[in-house]
N, C-alpha and C. Protein backbone atom coordinates (compact mmCIF):
# COMPACT_ATOMS: atom_id res chain seq x y z
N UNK A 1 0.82 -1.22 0.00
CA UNK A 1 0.00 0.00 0.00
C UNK A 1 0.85 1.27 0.00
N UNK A 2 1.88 1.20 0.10
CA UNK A 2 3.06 2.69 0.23
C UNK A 2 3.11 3.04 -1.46
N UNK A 3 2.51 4.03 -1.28
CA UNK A 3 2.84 5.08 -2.42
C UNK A 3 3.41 6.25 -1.77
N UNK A 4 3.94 6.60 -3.10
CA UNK A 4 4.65 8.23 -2.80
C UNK A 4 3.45 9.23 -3.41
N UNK A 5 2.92 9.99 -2.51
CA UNK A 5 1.61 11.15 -2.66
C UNK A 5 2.22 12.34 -3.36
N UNK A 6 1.53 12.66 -4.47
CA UNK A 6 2.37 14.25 -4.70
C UNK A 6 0.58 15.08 -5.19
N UNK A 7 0.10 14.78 -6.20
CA UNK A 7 -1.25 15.37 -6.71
C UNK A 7 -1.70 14.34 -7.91
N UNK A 8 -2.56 14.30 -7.17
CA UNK A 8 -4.05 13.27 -7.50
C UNK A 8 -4.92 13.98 -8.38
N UNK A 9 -5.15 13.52 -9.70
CA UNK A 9 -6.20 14.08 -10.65
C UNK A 9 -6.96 12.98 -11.20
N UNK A 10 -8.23 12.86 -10.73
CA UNK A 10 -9.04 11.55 -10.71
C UNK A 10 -10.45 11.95 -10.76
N UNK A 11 -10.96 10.90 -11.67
CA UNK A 11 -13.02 11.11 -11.55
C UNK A 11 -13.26 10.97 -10.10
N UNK A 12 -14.35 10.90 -9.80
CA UNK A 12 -14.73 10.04 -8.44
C UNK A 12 -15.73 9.39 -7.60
N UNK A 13 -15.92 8.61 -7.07
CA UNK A 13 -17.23 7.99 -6.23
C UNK A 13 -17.80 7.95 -5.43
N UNK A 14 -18.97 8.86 -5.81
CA UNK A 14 -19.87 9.54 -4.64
C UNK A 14 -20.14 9.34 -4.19
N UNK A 15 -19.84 8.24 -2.53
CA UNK A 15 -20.90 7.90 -1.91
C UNK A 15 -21.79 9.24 -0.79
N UNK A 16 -22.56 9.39 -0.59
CA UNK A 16 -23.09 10.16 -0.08
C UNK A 16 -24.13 9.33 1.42
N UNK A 17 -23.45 8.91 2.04
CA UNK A 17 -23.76 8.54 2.83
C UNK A 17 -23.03 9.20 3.95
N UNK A 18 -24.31 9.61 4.91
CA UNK A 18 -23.72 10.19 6.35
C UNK A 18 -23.27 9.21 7.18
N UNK A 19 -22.27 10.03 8.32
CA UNK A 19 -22.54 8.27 9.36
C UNK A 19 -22.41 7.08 8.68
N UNK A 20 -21.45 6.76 7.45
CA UNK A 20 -20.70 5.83 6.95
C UNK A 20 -20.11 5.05 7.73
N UNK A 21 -20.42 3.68 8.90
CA UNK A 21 -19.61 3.47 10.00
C UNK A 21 -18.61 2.22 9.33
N UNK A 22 -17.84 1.81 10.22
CA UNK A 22 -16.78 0.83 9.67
C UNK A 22 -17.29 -0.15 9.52
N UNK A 23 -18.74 -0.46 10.16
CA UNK A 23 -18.90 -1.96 9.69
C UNK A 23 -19.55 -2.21 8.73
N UNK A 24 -19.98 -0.74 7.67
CA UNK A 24 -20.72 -0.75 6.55
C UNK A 24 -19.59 -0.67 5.38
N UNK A 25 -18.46 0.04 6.08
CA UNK A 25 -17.10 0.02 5.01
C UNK A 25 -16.76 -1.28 4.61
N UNK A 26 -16.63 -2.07 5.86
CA UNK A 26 -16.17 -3.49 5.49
C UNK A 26 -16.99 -4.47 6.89
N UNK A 27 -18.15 -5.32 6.28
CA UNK A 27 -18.50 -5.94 7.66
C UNK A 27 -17.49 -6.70 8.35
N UNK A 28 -18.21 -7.47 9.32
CA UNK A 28 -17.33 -7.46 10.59
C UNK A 28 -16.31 -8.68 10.44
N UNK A 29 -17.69 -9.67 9.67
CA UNK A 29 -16.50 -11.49 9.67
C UNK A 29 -15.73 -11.09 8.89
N UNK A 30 -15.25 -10.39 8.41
CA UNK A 30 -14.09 -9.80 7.68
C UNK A 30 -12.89 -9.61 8.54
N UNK A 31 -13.20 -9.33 10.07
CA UNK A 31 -12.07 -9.40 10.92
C UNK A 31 -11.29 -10.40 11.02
N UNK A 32 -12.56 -11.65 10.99
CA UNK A 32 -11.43 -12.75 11.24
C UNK A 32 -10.11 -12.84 10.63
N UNK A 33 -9.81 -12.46 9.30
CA UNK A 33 -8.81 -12.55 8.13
C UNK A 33 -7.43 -12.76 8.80
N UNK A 34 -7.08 -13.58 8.42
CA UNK A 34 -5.39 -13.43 8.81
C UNK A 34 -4.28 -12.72 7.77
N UNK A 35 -5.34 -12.70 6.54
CA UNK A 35 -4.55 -12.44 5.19
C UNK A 35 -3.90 -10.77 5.69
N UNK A 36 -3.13 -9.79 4.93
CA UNK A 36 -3.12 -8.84 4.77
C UNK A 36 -2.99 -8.40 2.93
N UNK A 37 -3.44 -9.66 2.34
CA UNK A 37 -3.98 -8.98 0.72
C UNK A 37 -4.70 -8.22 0.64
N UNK A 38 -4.12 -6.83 -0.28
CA UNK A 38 -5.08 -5.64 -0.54
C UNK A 38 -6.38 -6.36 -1.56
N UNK A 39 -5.99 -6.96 -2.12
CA UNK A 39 -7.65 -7.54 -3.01
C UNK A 39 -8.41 -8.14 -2.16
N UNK A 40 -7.54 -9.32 -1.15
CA UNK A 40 -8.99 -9.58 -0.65
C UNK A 40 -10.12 -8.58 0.48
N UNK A 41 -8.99 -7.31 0.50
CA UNK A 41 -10.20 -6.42 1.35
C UNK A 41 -10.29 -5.31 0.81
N UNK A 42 -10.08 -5.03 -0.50
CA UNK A 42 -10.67 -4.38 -1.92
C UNK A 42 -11.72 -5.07 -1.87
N UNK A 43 -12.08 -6.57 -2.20
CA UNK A 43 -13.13 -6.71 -2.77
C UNK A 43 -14.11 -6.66 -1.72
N UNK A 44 -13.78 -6.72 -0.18
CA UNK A 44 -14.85 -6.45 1.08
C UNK A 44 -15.39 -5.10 1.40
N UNK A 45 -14.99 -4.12 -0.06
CA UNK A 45 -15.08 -2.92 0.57
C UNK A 45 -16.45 -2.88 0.43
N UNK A 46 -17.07 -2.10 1.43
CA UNK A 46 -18.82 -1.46 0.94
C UNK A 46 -19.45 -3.53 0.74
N UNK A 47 -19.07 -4.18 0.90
CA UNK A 47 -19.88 -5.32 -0.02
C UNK A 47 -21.11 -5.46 0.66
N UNK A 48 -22.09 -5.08 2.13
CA UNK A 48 -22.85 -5.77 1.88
C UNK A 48 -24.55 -4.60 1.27
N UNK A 49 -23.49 -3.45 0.92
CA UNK A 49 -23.99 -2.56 0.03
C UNK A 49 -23.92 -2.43 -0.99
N UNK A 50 -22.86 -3.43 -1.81
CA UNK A 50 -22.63 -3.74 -3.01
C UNK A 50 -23.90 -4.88 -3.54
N UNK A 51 -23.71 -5.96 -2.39
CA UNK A 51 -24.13 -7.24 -2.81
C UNK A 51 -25.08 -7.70 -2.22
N UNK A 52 -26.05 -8.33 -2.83
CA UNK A 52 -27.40 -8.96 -2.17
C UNK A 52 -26.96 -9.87 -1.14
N UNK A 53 -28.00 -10.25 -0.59
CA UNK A 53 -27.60 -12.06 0.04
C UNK A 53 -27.13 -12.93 -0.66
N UNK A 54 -27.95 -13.12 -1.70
CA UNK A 54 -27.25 -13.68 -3.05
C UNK A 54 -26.36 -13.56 -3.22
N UNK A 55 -25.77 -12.55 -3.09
CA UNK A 55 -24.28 -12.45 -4.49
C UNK A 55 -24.53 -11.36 -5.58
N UNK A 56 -25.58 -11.46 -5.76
CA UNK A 56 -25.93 -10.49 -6.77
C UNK A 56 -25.67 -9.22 -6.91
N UNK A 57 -24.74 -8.21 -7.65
CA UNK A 57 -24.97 -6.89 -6.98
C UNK A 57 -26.05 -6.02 -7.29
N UNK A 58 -26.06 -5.44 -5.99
CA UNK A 58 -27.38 -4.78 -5.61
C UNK A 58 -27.27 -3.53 -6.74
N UNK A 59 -28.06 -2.76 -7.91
CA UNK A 59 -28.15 -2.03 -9.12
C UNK A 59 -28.09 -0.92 -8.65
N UNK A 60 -28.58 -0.53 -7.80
CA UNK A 60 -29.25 0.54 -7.51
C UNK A 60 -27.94 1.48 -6.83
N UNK A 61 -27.06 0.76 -5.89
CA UNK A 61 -26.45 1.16 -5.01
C UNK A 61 -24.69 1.61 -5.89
N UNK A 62 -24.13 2.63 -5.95
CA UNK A 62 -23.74 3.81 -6.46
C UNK A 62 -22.29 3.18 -6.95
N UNK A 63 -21.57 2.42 -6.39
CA UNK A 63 -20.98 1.47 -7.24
C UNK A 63 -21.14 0.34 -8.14
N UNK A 64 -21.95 0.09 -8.27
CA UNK A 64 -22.38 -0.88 -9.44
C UNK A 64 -23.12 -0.48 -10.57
N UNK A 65 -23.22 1.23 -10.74
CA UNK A 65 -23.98 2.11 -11.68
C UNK A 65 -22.61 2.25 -12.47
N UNK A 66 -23.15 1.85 -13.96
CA UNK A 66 -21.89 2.02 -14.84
C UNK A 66 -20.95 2.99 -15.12
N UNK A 67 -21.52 4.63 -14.30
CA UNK A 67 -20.63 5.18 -14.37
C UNK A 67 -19.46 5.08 -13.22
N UNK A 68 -19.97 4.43 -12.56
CA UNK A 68 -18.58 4.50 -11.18
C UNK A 68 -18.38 2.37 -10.55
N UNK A 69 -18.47 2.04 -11.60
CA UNK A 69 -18.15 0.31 -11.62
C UNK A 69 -17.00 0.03 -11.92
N UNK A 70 -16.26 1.03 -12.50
CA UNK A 70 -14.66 0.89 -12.78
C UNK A 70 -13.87 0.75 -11.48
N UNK A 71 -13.19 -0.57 -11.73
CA UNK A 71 -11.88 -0.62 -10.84
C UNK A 71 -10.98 0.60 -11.03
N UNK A 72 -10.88 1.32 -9.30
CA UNK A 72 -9.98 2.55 -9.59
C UNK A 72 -8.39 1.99 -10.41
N UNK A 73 -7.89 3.40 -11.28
CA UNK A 73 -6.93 3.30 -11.18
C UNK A 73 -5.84 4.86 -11.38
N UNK A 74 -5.16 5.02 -12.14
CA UNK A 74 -4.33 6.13 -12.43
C UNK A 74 -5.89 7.07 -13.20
N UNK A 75 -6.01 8.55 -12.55
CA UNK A 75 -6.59 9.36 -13.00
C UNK A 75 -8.18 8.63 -13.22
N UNK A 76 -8.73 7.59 -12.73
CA UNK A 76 -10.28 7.20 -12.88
C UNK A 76 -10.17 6.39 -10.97
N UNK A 77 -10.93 6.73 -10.58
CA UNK A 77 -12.35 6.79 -9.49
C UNK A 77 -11.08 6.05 -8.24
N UNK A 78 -9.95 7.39 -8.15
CA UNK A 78 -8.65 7.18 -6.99
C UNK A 78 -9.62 7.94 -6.13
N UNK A 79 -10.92 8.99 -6.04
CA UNK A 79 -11.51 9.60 -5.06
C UNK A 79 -12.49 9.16 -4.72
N UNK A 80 -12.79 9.21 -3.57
CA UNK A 80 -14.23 8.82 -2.95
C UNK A 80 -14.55 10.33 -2.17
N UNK A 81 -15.86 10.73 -2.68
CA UNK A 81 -16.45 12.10 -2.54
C UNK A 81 -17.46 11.51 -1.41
N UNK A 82 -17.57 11.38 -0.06
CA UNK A 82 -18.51 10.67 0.78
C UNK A 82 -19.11 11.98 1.68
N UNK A 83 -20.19 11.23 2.47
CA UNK A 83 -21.22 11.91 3.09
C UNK A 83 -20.34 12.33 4.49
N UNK A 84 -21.12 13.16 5.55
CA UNK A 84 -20.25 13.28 6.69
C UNK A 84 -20.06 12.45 7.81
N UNK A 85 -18.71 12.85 8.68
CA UNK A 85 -18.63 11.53 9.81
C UNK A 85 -18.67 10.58 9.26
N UNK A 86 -17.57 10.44 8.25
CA UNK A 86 -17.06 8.71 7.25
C UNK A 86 -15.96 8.33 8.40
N UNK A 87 -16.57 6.76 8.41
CA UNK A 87 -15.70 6.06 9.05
C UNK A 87 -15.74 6.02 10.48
N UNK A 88 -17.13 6.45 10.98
CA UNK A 88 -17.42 6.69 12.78
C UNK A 88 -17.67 4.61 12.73
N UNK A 89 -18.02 4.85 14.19
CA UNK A 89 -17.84 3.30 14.96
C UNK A 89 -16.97 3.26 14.92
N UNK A 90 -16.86 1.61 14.78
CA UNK A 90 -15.55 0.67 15.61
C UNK A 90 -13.77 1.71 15.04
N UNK A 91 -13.21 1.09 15.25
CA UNK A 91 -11.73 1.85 15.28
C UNK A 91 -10.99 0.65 14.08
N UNK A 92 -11.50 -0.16 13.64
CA UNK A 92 -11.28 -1.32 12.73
C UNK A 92 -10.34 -1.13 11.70
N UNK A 93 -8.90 -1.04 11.57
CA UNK A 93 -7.78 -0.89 10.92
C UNK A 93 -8.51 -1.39 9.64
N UNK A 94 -9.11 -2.89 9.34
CA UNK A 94 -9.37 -2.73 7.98
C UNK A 94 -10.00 -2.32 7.22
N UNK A 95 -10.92 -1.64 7.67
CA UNK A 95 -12.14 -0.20 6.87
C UNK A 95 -11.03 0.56 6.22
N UNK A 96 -9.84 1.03 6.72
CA UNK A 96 -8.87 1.92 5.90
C UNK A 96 -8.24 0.65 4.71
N UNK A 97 -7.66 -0.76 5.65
CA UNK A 97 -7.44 -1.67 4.90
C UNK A 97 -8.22 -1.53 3.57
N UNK A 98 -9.88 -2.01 3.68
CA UNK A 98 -10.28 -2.14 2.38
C UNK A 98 -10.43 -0.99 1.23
N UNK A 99 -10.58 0.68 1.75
CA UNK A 99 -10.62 1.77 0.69
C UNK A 99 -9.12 1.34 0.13
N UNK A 100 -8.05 1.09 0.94
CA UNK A 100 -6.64 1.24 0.23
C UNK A 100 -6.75 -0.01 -1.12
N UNK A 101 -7.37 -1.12 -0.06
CA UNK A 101 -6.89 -2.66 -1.00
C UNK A 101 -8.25 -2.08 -2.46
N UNK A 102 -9.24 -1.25 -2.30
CA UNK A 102 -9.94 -0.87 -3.64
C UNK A 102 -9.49 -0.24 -4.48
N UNK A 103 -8.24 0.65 -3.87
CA UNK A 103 -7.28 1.30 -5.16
C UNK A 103 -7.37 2.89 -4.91
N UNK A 104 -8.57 3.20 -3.78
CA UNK A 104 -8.62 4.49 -3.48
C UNK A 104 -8.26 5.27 -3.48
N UNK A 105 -7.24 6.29 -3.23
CA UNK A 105 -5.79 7.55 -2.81
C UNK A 105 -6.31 8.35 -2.32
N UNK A 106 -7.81 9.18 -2.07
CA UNK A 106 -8.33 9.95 -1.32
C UNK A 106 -9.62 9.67 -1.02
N UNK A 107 -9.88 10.34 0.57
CA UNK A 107 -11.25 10.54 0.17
C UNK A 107 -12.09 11.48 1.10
N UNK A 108 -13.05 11.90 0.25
CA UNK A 108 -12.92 13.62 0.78
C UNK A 108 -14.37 13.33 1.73
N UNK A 109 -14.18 14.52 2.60
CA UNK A 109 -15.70 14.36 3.48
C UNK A 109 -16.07 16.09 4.14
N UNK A 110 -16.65 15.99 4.60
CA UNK A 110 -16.71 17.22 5.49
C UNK A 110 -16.34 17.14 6.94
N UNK A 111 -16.01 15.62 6.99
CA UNK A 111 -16.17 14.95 8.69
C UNK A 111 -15.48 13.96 8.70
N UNK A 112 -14.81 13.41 9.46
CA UNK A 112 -13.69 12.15 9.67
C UNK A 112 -13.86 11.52 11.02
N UNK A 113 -14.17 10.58 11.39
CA UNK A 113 -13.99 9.81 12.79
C UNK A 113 -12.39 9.98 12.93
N UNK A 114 -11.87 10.58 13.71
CA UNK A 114 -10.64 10.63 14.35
C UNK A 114 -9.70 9.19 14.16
N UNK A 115 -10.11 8.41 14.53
CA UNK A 115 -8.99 6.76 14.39
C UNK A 115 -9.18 6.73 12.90
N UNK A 116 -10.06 6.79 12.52
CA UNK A 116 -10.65 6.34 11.16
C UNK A 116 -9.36 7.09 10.40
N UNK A 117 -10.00 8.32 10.63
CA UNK A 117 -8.87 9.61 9.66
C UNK A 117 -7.44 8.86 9.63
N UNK A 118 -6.70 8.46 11.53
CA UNK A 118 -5.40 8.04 11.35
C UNK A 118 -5.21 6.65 10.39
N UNK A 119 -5.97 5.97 10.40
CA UNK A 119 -5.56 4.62 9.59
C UNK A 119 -5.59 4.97 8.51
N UNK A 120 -6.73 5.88 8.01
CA UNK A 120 -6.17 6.12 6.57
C UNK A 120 -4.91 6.71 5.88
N UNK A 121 -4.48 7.88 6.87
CA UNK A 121 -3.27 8.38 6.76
C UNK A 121 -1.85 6.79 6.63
N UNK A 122 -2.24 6.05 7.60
CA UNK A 122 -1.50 4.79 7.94
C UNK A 122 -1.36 4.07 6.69
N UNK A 123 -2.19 4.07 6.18
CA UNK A 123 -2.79 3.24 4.72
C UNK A 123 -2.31 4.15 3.24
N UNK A 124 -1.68 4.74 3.39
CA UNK A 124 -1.05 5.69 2.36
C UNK A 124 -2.71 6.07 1.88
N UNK A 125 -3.85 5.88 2.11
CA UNK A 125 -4.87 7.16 1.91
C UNK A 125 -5.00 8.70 2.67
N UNK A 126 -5.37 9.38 1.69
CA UNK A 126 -4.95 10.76 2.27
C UNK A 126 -6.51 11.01 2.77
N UNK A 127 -7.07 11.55 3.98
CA UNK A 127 -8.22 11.77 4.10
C UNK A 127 -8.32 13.63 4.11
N UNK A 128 -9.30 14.08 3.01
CA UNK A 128 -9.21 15.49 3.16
C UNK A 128 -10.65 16.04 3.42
N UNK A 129 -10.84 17.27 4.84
CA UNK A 129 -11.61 17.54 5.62
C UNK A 129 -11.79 18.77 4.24
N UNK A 130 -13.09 19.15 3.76
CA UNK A 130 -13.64 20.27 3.18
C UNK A 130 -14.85 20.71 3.89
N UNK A 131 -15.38 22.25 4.10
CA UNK A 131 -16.99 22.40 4.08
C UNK A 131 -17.99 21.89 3.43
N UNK A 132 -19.06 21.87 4.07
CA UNK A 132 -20.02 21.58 3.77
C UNK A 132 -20.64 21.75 2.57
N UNK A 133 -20.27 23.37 2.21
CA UNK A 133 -20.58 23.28 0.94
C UNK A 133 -19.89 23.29 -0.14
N UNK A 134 -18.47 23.21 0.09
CA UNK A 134 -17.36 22.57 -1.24
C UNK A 134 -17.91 20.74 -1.06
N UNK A 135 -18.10 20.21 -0.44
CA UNK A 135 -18.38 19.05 -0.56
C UNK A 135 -19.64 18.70 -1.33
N UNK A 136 -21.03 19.45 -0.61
CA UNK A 136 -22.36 19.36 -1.80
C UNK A 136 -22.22 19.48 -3.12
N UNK A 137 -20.85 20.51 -3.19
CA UNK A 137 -21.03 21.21 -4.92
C UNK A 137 -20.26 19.82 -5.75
N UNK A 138 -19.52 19.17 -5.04
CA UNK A 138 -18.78 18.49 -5.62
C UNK A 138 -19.90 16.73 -5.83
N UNK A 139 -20.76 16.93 -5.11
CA UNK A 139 -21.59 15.95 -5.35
C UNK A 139 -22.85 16.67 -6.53
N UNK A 140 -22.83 17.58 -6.78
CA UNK A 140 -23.64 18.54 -7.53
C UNK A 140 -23.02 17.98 -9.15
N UNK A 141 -21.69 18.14 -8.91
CA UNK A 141 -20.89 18.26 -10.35
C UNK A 141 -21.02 16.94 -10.89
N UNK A 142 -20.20 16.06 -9.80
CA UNK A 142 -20.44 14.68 -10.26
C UNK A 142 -22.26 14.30 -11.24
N UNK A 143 -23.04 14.43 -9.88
CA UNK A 143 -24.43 14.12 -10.76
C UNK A 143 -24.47 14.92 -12.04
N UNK A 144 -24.00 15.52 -11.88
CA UNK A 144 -24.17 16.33 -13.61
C UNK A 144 -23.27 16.02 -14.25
N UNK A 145 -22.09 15.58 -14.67
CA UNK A 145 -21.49 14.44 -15.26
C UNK A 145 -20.45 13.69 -14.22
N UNK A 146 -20.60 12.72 -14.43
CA UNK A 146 -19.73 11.31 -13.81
C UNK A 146 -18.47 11.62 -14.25
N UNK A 147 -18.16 12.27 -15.48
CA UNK A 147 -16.46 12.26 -15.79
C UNK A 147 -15.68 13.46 -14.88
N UNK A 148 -16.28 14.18 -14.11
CA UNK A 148 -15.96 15.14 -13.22
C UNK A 148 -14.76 15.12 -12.72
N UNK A 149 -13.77 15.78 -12.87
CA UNK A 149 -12.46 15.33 -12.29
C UNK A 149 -12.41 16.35 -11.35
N UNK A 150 -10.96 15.84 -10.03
CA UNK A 150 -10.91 16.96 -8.85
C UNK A 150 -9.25 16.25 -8.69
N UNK A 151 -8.92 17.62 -8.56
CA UNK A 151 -7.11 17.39 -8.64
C UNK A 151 -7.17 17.92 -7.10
N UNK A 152 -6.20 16.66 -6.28
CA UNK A 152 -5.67 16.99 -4.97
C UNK A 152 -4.15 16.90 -4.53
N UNK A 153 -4.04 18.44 -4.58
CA UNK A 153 -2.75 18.59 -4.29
C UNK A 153 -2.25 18.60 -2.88
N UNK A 154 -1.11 17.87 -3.00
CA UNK A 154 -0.85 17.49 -1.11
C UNK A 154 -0.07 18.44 -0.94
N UNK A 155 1.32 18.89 -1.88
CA UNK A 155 2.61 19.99 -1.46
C UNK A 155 1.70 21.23 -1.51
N UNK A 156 0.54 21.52 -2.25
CA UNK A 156 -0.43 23.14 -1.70
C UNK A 156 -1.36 22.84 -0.67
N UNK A 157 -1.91 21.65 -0.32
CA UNK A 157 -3.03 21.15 0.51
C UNK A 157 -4.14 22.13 -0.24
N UNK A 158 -4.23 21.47 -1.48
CA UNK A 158 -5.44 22.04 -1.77
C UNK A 158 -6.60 21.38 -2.92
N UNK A 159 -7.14 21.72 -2.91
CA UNK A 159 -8.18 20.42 -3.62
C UNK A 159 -9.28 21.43 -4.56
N UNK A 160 -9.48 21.02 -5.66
CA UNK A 160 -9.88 21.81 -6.95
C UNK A 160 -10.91 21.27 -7.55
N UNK A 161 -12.11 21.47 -7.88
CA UNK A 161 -13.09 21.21 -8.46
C UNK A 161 -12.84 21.53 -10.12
N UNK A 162 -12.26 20.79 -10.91
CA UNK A 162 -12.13 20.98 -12.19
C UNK A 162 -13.04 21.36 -12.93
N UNK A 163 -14.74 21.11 -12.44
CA UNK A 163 -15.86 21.54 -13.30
C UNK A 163 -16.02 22.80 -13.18
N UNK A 164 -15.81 23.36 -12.18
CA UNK A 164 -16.07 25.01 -11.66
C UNK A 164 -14.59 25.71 -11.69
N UNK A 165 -13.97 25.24 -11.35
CA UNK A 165 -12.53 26.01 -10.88
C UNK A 165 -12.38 26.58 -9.25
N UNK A 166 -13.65 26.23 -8.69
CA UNK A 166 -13.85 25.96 -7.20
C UNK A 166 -12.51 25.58 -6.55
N UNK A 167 -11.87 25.72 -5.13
CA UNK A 167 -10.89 25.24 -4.50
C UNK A 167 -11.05 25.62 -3.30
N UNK A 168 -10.37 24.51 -2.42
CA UNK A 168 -10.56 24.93 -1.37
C UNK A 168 -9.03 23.94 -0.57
N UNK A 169 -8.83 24.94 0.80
CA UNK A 169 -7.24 24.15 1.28
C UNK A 169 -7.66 23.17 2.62
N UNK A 170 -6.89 22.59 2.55
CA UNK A 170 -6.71 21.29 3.70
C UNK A 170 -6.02 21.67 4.81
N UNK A 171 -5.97 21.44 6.10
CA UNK A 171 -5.27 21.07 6.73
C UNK A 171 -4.30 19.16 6.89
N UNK A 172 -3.29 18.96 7.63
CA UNK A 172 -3.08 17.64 7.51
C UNK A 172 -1.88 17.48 8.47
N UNK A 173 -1.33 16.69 9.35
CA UNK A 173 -0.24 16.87 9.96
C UNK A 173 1.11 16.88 9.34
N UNK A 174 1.99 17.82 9.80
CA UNK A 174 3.18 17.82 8.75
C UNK A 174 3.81 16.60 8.92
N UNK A 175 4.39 15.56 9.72
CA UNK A 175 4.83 14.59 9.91
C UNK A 175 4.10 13.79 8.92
N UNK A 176 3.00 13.27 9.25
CA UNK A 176 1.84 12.17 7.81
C UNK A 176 2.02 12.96 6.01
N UNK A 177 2.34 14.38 6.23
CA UNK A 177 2.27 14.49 4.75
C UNK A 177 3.75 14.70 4.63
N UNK A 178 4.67 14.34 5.11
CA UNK A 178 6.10 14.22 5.02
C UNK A 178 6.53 12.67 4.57
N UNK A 179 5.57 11.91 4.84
CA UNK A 179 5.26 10.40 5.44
C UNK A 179 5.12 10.15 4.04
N UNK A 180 3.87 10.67 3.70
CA UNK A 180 2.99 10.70 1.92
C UNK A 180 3.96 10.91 0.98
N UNK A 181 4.60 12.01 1.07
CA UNK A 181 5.28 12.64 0.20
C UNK A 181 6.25 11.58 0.13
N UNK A 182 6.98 10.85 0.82
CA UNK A 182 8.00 10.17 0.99
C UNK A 182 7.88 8.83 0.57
N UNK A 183 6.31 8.21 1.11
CA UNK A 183 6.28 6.80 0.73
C UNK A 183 6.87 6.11 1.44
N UNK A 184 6.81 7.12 3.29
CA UNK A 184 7.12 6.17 4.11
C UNK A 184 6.02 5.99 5.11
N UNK A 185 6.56 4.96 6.07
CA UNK A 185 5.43 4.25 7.25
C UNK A 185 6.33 5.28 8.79
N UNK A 186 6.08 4.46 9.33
CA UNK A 186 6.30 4.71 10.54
C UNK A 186 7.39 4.59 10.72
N UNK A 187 7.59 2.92 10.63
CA UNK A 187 9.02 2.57 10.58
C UNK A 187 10.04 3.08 9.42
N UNK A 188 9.54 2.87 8.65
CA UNK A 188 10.41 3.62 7.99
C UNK A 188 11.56 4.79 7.87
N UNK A 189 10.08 5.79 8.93
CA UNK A 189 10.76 6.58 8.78
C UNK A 189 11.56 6.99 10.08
N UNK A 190 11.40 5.95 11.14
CA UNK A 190 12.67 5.85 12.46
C UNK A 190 13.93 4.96 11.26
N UNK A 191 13.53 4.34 10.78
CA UNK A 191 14.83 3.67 10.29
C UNK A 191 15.86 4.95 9.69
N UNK A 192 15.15 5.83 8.25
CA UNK A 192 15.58 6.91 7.86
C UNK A 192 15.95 7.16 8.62
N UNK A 193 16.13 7.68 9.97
CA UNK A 193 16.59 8.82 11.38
C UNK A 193 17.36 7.80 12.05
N UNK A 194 17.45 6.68 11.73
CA UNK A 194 18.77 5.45 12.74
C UNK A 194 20.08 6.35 12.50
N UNK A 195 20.65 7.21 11.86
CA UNK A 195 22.10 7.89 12.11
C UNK A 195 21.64 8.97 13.29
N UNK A 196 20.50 10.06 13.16
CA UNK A 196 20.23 11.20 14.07
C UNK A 196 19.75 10.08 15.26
N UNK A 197 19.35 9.28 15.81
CA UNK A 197 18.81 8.72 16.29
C UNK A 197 19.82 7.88 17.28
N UNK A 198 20.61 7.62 16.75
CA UNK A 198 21.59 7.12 17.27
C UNK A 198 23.24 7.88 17.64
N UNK A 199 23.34 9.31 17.30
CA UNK A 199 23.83 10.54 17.51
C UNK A 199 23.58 11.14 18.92
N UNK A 200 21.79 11.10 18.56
CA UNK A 200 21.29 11.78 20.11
C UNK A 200 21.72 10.59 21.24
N UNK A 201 21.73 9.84 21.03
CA UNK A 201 21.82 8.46 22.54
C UNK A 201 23.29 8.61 22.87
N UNK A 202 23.93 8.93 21.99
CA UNK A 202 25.40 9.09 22.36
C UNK A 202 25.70 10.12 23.13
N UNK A 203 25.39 11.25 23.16
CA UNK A 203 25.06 12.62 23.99
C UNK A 203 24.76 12.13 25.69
């Protein structure tokens, strides 16, 4: 899941759901997993909003509408444009797991559950906080065409409505977008600092 973040120019997938909780991101027997394959919790993302009891996917419900059924990839559906307070409930590392293992790179809200927000950061997804009403307009644009693109720039923290020329800036912690920018983890980036790190102990 480590990518190096610089600016994201991508269609994107509206879910518009408030109060998006983690066990609707990815249900729960999904915990059991021992795996850490991004496909197999790509394909758990959203599923039991994707998929009937059956199996069947459900038509109606906003990924399986042919304009946003595409597997994300470079410049097509890396954003998820969602409703507010995405990602409240449980604290469940793989809700970030499955947006990353779907191919995701952002995803914008007006509202973030706090743990939620950090795993995504954890997950090389960038989570970006907008108003209320840069977020409506951007669900405005989409419904009025699906090819809607929104470029998110991490080195300006700023995020652009390509249909309007709309923008608006982010906040984000400098450490996590040092992290992004870098395409590092945690460890990583104590390892990077093992010379300063081992300088200071000598002192």
């Amino acid at each position: 899941m480590k990518q190096i973040f610089d600016v994201i120019t991508s269609t994107c997938i509206p879910i518009a759901i408030d109060n998006c909780n983690t066990d609707l991101i990815i249900p729960a027997r999904y915990l059991a997993s021992t795996t850490r394959d991004p496909k197999f919790f790509g394909d758990a993302f959203m599923h039991d909003l994707r998929y009937a009891a059956d199996g069947q996917p459900v038509a109606d419900f906003v990924m399986n509408q042919s304009a946003f059924s595409e597997a994300p990839r470079e410049g097509v559906h890396e954003i998820i444009v969602a409703g507010e307070n995405w990602g409240s409930g449980s604290s469940r590392e793989h809700a970030a797991w499955a947006i990353a293992g779907y191919g995701v790179r952002v995803v914008i809200s007006s509202s973030f559950a706090d743990i939620h927000r950090n795993n995504l950061l954890n997950c090389f997804v960038l989570p970006v906080v907008v108003s209320s009403a840069f977020q409506q307009e951007l669900f405005e644009s989409i419904a009025a065409d699906p090819l809607t693109q929104v470029r998110v720039d991490l080195p300006n923290q700023t995020v652009t409505n390509l249909a309007t020329g709309h923008f608006e800036s982010f906040d984000i912690n400098g450490y996590k977008k040092y992290c992004l920018m870098n395409g590092l983890d945690d460890i990583d980036f104590l390892l990077k600092s093992k010379d300063k790190i081992e300088a200071y102990e000598k002192h």
